[in-house]
Protein backbone atom coordinates (compact mmCIF):
# COMPACT_ATOMS: atom_id res chain seq x y z
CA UNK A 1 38.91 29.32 48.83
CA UNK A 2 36.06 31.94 47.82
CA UNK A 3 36.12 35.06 50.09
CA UNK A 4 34.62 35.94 52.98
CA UNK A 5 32.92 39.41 51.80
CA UNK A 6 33.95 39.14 48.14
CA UNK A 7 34.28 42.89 45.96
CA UNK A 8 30.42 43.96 45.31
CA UNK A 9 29.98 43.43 41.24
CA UNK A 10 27.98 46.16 39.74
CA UNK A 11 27.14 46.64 35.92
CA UNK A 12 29.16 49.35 34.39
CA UNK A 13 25.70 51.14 33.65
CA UNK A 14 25.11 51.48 36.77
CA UNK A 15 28.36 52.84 37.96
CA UNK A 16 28.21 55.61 35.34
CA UNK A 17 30.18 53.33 32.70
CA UNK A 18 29.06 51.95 28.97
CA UNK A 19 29.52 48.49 28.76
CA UNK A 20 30.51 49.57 24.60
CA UNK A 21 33.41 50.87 26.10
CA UNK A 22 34.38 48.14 28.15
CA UNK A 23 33.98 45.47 25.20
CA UNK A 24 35.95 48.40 22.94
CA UNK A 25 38.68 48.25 25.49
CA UNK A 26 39.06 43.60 25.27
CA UNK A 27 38.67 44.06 21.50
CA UNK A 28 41.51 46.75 21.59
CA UNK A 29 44.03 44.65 23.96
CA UNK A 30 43.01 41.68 21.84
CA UNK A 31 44.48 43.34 18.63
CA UNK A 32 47.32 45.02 20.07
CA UNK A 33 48.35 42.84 22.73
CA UNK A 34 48.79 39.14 22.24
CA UNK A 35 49.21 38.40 25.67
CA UNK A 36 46.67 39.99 28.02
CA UNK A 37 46.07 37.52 31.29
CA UNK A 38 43.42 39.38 33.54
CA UNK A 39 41.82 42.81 33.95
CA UNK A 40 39.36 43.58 36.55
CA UNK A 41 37.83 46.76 36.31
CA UNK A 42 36.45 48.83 39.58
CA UNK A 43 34.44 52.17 39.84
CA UNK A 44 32.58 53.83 43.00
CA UNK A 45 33.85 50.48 44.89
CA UNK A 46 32.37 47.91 42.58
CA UNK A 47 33.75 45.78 40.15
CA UNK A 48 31.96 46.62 37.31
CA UNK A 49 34.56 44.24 34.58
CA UNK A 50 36.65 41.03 35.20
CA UNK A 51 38.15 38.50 32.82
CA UNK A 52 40.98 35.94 32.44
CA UNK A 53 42.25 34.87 29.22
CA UNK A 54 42.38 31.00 29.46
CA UNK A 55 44.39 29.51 31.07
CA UNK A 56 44.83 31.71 33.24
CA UNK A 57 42.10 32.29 36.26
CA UNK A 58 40.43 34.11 38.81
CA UNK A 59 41.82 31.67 41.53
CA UNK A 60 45.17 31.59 40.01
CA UNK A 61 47.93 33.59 41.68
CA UNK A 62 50.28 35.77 39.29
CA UNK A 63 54.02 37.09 39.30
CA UNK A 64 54.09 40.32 40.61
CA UNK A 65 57.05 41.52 39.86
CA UNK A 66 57.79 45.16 40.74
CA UNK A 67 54.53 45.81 42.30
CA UNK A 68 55.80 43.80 44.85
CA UNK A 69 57.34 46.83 45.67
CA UNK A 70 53.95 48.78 46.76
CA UNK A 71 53.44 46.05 49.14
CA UNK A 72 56.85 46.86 51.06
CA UNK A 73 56.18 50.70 51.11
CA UNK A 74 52.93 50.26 52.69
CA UNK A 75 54.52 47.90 55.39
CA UNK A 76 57.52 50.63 55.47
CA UNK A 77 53.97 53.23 56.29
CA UNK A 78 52.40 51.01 58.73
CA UNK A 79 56.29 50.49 60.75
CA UNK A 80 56.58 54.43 60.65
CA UNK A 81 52.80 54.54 61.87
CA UNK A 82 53.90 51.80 64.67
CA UNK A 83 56.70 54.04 65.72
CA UNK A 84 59.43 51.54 64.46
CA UNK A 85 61.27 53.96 62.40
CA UNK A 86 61.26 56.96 60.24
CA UNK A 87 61.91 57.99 56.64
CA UNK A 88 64.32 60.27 57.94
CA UNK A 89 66.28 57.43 59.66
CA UNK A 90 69.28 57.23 57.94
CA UNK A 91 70.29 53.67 55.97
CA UNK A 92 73.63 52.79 58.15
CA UNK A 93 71.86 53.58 61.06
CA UNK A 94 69.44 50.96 60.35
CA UNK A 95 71.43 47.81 58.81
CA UNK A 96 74.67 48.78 61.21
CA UNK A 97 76.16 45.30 60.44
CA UNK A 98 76.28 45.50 56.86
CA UNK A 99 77.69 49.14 55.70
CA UNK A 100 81.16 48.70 54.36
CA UNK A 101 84.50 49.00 56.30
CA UNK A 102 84.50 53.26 54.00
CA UNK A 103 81.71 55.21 54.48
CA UNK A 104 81.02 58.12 52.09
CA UNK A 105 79.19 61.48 52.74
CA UNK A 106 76.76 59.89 50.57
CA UNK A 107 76.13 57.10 51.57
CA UNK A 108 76.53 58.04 55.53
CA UNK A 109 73.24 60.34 54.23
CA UNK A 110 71.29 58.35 52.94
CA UNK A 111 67.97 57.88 54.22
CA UNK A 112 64.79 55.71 54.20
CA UNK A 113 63.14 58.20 52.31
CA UNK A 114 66.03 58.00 49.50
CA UNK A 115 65.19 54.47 49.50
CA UNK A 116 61.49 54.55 48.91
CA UNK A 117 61.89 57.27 46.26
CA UNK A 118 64.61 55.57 44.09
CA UNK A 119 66.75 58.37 44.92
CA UNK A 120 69.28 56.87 46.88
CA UNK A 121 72.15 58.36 44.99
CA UNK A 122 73.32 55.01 43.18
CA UNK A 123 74.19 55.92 39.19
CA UNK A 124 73.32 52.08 38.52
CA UNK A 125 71.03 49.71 39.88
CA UNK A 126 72.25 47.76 42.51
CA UNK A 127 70.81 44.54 41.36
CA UNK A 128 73.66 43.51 38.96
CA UNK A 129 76.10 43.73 41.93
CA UNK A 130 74.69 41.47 43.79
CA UNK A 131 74.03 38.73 40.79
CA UNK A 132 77.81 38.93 40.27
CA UNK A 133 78.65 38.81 43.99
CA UNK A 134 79.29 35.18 46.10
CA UNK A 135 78.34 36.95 49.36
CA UNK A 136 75.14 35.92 50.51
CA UNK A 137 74.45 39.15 52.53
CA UNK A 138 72.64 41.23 49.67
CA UNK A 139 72.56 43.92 51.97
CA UNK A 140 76.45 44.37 52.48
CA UNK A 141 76.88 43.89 48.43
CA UNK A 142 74.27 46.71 47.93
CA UNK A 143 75.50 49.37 50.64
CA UNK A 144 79.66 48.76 49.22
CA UNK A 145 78.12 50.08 45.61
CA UNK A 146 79.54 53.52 45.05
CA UNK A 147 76.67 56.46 45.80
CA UNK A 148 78.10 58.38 43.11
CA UNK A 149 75.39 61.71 43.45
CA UNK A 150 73.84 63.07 46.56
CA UNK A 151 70.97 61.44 48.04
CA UNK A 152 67.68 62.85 46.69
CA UNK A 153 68.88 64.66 43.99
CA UNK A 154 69.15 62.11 41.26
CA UNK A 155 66.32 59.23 40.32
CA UNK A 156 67.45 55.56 39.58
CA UNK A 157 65.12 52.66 39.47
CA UNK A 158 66.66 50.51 41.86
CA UNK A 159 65.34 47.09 43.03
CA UNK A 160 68.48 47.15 45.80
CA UNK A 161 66.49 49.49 47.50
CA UNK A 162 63.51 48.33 47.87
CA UNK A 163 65.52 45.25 49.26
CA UNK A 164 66.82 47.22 51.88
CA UNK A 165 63.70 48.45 52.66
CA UNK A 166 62.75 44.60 53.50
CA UNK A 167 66.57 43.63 55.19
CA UNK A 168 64.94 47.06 57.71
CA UNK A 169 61.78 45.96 58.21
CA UNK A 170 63.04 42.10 59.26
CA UNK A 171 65.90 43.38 61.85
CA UNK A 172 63.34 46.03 63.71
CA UNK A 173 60.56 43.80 64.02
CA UNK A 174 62.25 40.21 64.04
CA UNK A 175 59.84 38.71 61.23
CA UNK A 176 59.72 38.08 57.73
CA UNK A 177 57.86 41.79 55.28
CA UNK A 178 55.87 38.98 54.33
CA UNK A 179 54.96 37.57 57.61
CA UNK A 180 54.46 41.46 59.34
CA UNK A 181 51.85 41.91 56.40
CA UNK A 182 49.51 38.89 56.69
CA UNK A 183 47.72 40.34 60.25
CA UNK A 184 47.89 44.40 58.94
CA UNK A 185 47.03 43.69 55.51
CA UNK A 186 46.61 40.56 53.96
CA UNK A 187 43.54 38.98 56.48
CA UNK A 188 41.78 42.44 56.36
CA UNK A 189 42.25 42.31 52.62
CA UNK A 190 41.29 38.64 52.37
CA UNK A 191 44.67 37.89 50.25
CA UNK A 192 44.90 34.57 50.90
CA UNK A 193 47.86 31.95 50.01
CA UNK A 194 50.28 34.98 49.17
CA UNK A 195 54.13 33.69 48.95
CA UNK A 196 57.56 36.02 48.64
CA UNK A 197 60.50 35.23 47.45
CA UNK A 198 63.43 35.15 49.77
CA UNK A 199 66.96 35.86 49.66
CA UNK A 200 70.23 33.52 50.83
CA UNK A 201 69.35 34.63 54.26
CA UNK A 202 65.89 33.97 54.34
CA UNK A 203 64.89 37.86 53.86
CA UNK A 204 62.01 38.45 51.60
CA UNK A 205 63.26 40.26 48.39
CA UNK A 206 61.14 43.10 48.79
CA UNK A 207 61.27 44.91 45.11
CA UNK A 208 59.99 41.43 43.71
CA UNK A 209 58.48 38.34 44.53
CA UNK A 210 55.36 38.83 46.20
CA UNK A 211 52.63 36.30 44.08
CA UNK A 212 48.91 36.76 44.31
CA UNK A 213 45.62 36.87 42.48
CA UNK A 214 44.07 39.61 40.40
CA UNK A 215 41.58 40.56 42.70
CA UNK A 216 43.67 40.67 45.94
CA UNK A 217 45.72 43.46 43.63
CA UNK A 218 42.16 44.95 42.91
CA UNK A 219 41.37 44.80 47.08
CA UNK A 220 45.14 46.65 47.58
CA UNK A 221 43.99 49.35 44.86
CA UNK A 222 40.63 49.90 46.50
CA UNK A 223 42.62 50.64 50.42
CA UNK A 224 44.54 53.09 48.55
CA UNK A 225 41.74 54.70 46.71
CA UNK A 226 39.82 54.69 50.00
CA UNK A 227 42.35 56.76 51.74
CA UNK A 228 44.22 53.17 53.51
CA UNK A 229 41.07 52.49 55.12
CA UNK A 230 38.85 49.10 54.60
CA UNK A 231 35.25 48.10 56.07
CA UNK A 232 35.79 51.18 58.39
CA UNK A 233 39.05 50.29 59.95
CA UNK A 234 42.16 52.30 58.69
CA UNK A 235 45.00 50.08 58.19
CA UNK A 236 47.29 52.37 56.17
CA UNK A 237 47.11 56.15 57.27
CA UNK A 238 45.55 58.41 54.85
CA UNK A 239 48.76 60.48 56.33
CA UNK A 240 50.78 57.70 54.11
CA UNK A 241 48.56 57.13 51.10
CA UNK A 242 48.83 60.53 50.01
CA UNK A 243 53.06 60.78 51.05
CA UNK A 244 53.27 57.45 48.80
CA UNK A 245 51.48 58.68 45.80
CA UNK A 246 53.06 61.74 45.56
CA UNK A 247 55.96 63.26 43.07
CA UNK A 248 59.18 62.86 45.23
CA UNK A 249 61.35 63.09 42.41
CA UNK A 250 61.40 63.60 38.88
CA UNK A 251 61.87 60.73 36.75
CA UNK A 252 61.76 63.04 33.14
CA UNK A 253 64.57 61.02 31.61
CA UNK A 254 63.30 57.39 31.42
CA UNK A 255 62.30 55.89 27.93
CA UNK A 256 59.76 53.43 28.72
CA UNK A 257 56.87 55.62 28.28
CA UNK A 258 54.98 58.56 28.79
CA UNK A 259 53.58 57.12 31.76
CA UNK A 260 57.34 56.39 32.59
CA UNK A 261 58.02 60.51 33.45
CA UNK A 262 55.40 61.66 35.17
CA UNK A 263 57.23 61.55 38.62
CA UNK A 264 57.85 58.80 41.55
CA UNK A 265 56.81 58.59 45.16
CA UNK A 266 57.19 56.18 47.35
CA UNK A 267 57.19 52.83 45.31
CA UNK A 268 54.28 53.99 43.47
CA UNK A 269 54.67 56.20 39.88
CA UNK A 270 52.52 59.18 38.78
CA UNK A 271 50.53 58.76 35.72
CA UNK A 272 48.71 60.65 33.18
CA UNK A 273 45.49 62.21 33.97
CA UNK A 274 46.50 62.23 37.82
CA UNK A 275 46.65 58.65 38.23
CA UNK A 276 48.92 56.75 40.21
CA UNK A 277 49.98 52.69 40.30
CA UNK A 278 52.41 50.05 41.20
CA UNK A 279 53.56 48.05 38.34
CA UNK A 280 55.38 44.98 37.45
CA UNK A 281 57.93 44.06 34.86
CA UNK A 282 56.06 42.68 31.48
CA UNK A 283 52.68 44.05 32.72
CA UNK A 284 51.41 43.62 35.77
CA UNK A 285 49.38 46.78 36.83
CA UNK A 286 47.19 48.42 39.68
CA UNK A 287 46.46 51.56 38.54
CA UNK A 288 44.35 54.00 41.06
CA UNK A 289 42.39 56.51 39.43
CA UNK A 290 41.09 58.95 41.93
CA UNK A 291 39.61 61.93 39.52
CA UNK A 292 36.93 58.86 38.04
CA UNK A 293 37.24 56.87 41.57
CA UNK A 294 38.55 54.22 40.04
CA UNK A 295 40.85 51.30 40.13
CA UNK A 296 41.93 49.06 37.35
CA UNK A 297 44.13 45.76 37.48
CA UNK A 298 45.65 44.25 35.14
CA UNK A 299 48.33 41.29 34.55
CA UNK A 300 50.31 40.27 31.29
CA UNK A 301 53.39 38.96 29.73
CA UNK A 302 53.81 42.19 27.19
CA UNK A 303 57.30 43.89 26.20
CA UNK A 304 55.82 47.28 25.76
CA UNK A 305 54.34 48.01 29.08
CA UNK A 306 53.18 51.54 27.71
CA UNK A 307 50.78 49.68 25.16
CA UNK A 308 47.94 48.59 27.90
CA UNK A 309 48.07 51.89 29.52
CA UNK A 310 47.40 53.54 26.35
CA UNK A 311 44.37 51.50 25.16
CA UNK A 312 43.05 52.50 29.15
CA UNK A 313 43.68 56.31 28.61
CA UNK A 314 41.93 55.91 24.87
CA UNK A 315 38.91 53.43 25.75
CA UNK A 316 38.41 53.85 29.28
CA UNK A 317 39.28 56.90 30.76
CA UNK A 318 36.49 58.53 28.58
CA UNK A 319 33.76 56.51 29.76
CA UNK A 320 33.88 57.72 33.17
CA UNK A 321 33.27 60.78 32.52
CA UNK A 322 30.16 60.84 34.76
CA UNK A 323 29.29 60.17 38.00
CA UNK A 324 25.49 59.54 37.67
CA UNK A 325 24.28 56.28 36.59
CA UNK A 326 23.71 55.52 33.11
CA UNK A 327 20.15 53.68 31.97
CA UNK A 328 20.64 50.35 31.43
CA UNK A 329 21.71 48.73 28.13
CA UNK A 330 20.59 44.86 28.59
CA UNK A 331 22.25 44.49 24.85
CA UNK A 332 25.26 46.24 25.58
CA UNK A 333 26.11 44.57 28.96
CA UNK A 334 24.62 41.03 27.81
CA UNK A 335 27.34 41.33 24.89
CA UNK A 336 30.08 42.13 27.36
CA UNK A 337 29.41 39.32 29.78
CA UNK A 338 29.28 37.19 26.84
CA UNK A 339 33.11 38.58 25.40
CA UNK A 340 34.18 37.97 28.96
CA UNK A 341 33.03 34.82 29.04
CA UNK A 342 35.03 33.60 25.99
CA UNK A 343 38.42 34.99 26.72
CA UNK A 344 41.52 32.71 26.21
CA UNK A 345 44.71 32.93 24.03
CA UNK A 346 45.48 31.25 21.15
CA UNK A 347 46.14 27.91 21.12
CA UNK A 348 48.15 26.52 18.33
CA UNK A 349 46.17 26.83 15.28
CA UNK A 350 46.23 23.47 12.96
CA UNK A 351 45.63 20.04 12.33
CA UNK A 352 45.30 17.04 15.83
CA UNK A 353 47.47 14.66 13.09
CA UNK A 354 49.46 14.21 10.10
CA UNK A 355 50.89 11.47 8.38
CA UNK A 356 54.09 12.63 9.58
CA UNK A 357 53.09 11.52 13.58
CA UNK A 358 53.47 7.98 13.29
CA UNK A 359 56.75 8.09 11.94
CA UNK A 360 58.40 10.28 15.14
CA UNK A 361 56.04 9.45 17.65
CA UNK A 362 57.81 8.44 20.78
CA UNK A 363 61.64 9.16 18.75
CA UNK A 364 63.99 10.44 20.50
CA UNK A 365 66.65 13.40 18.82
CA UNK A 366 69.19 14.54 20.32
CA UNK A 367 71.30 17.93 19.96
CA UNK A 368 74.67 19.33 19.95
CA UNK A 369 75.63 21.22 23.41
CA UNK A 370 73.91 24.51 23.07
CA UNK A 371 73.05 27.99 25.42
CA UNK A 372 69.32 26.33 26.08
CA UNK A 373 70.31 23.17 27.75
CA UNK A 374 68.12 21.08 25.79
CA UNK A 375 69.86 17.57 25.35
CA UNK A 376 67.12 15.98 23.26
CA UNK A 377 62.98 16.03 22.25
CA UNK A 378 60.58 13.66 21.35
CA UNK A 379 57.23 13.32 20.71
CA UNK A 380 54.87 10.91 21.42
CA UNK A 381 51.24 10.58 19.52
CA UNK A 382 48.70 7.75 21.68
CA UNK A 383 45.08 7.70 21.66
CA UNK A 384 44.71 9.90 24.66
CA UNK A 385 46.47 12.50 23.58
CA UNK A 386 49.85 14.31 22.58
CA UNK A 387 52.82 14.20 24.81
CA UNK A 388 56.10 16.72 24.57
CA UNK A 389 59.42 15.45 26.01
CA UNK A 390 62.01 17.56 26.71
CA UNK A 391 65.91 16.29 28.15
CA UNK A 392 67.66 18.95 29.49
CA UNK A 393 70.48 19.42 32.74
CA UNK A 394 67.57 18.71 35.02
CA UNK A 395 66.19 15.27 33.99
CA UNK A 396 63.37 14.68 31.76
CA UNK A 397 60.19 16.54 31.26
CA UNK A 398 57.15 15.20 29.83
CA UNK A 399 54.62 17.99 28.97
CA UNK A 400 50.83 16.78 27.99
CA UNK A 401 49.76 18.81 25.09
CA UNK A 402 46.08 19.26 24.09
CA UNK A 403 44.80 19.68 20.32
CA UNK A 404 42.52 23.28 21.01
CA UNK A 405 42.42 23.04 24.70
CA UNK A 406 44.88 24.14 27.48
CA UNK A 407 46.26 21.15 29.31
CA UNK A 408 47.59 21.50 32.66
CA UNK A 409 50.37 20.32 34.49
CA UNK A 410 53.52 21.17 36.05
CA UNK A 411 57.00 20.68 35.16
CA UNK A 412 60.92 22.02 35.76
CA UNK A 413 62.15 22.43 32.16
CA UNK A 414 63.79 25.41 31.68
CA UNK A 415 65.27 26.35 35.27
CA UNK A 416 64.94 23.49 37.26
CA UNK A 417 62.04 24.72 39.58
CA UNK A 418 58.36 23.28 39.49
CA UNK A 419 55.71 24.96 38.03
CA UNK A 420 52.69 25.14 36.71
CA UNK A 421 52.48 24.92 32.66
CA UNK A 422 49.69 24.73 30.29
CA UNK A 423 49.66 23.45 26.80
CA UNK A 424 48.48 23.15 23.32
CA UNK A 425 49.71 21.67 20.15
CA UNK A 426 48.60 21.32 16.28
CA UNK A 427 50.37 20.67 12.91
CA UNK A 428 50.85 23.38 11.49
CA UNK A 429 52.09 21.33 8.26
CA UNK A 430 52.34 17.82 7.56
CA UNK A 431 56.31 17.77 8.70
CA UNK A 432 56.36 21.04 11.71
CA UNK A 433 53.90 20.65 14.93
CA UNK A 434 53.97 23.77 17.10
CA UNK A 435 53.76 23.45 20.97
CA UNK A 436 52.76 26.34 22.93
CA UNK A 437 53.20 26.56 26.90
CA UNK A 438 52.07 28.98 29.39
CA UNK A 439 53.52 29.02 32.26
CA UNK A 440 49.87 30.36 34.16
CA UNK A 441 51.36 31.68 37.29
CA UNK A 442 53.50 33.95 35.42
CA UNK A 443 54.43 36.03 32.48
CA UNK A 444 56.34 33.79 30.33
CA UNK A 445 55.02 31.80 27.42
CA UNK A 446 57.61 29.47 24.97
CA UNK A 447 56.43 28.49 21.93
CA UNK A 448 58.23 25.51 20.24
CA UNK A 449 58.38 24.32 16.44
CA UNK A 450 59.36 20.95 15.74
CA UNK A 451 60.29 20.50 11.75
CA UNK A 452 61.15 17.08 11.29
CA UNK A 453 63.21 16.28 8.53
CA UNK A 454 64.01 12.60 7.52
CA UNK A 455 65.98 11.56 10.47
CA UNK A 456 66.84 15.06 11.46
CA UNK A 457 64.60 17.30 13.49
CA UNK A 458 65.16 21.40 13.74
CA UNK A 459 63.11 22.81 17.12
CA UNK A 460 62.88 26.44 17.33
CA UNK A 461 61.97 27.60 21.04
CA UNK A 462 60.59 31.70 21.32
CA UNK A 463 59.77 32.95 24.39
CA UNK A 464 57.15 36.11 24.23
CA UNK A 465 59.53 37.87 26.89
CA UNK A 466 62.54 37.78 29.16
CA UNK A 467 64.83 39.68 31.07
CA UNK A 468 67.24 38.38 27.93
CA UNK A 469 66.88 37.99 24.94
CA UNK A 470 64.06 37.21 23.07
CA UNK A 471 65.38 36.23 19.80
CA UNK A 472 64.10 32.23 18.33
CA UNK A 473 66.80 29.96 19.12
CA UNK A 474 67.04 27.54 16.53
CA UNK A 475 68.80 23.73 17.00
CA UNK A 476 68.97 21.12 14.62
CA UNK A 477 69.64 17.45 15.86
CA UNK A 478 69.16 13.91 14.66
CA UNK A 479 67.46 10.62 15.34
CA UNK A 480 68.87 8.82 18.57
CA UNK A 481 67.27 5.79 17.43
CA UNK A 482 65.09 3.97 20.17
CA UNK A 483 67.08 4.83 22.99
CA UNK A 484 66.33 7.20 25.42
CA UNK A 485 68.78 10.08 26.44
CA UNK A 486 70.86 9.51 29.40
């Protein structure tokens, strides 16, 4: 559904940006970063650079991840604005119900300000606890976790408390973060057809979850740059723009990057060059830049989250240097709506046949028990095109595969949950075809390599990330003649 009052679109020229530096910037990522979904790129409140990389879209929602969590501390801001509570409540005051039978010093101190600054005291994350615990009540799992250093004093990245921060908001206002959102902050945002994940009890997750498009996270970094205020109403308090985005504890000893230790606030992180942003795992960023007036967002499936902020710091951040206007370059910007235009990743690169097709097509092989579930694969080779069949614990899954195109179409292989999937398949030789999926309203990618050899056939599945590990799995299995797997 196209927007109501859509984001005003701007050349970069005319916002005091070279469009060289822009197209530097996509030919950069492009090298570097294999998997690059969107970007959308604002100054002086215009979006002067979009682009998705087929097939993913500008209607498309995408996996948050952790930037969920800037979402729940600006509902935590609008509650305190509302009177509802205070980040000096403390925790057990809050969630009476679920603190543990014990309470320590610590945790009886803890407060809602601990919670938003990932300084709640915990030496682990809380999230393992509750992956290993039965008890549906995430909230009761989390607050029994020892609180091993004083509140405040000690930083821990800490999805269990950005939870909390949701279980709060639900018991003092009686609704879902989710649902409390769409009238504050969603409708005046136009964010339209946003979804959370919930826990057991039906209590959105909070640190995760949240699923939109690229430019309702480009709408969310405008409020902020604007000082929480949007077509002159203010719906977050400047009051709480500036508490959120500012160093409440030092985070100095994480690895992930330099962009990693330049302090936390209140579910956002400091950057370089005074920048602040939410981000999600495997890349998903909205970075505010307030010294060029600026906001860039950007969402991935990448490993090395440091990578894309880098090529912004070396191609972009120099190019707004100025706030005047630059004279137009018709070339210059002609050449970058034209790059923008072309985007898409890689499909597989090789032949639509080989003599090796008739031979399998339609075959089933079958495979010894093994960690990916996958019972058996086929493929089948007709006139309208290439069709990947996978057996696992769910059932069967028959994935359309297009020679240099993205097909679409959904499926549950893997976990068991629809979703949407895109694919693309070649030879790569006359005997090894290589499938490639996308699943488009996320990070993850597979990429699958079926070797067939006589009446044996080795599939190799890689995924391009994962909260595991990443490593090829290789299986080798063998004709199961005509018959399909049951």
């Amino acid at each position: 559904m196209s927007r109501k009052h859509p984001l005003p679109r701007s050349t970069p020229e005319a916002q005091g940006v070279s469009s060289s530096a822009i197209t530097n910037f996509v030919d950069a990522v492009e090298v570097d970063i294999r998997d690059l979904h969107s970007f959308m790129l604002m100054r002086h409140g215009h979006v002067i650079a979009e682009g998705w990389w087929e097939p993913y879209g500008p209607t498309i929602p995408h996996m948050l991840f952790s930037l969920s969590k800037s979402f729940t501390s600006t509902a935590v801001g609008m509650a305190v604005a509302e009177g509802r509570l205070s980040v000096d409540d403390t925790v057990i005051s809050l969630l009476p119900d679920d603190v543990p039978g014990t309470i320590s010093v610590s945790l009886a101190s803890m407060r809602v300000r601990h919670l938003l600054s990932m300084s709640t005291g915990n030496d682990q994350d809380t999230m393992p606890a509750i992956h290993a615990s039965s008890d549906t009540n995430w909230a009761r799992t989390i607050l029994a976790q020892p609180v091993e250093h004083e509140p405040g004093t000690h930083f821990v990245y800490n999805s269990g408390a950005t939870y909390l921060l949701s279980a709060i908001i639900q018991k003092l206002i009686g609704q879902r973060l989710l649902h409390y959102l769409t009238p504050r902050l969603f409708e005046p945002l136009e964010i339209e057809g946003a979804t959370w994940q919930t826990c057991p009890r039906g209590i959105d997750t909070g640190g995760w979850g949240l699923k939109i498009k690229a430019e309702d996270i480009a709408n969310f970094g405008q409020l902020y740059l604007q000082k929480g205020k949007w077509n002159g109403r203010q719906l977050v308090p400047a009051s709480w723009v500036d508490e959120a985005s500012s160093i409440h504890i030092s985070n100095a000893g994480q690895t992930n990057g330099k962009d990693w230790t330049q302090g936390y606030g209140y579910q956002f992180w400091r950057c370089q060059h005074n920048a602040y942003r939410g981000d999600g795992a495997f890349g998903q960023y909205c970075v505010v830049m307030p010294d060029q007036d600026a906001v860039l967002t950007i969402t991935s499936g990448v490993a090395n989250m440091q990578i894309p902020l880098d090529k912004v710091w070396e191609h972009l951040l120099p190019a707004m240097t100025s706030n005047r206007a630059l004279p137009e370059n018709a070339q210059a910007s002609s050449a970058l709506l034209a790059r923008l235009k072309q985007l898409g990743l890689r499909h597989s690169a090789g032949q639509a046949t080989s003599p090796t097709a008739a031979r399998v097509s339609g075959k089933p092989f079958s495979f010894p028990k093994n960690d990916l579930h996958i019972e058996a694969a086929s493929l089948s080779f007709e006139p309208t095109g290439t069709t990947l069949t996978l057996w696992d614990k769910f059932g069967q899954h028959d994935i359309a595969c297009g020679s240099e195109t993205w097909l679409k179409g959904s499926t549950k292989f893997g976990d068991g949950e629809e979703g949407v999937v895109a694919a693309s398949g070649a030879w790569v030789d006359e005997n090894t075809y290589v499938a490639k999926l996308y699943y488009y309203e996320t990070p993850f990618a597979s990429t699958l390599t079926l070797h067939f050899t006589g009446d044996g056939l080795e599939l190799t599945l890689a995924k391009n990330v994962s909260f595991g590990p990443v490593q090829p799995t290789k299986l080798v299995g063998q004709s199961a003649g005509e018959a399909t797997p049951q």
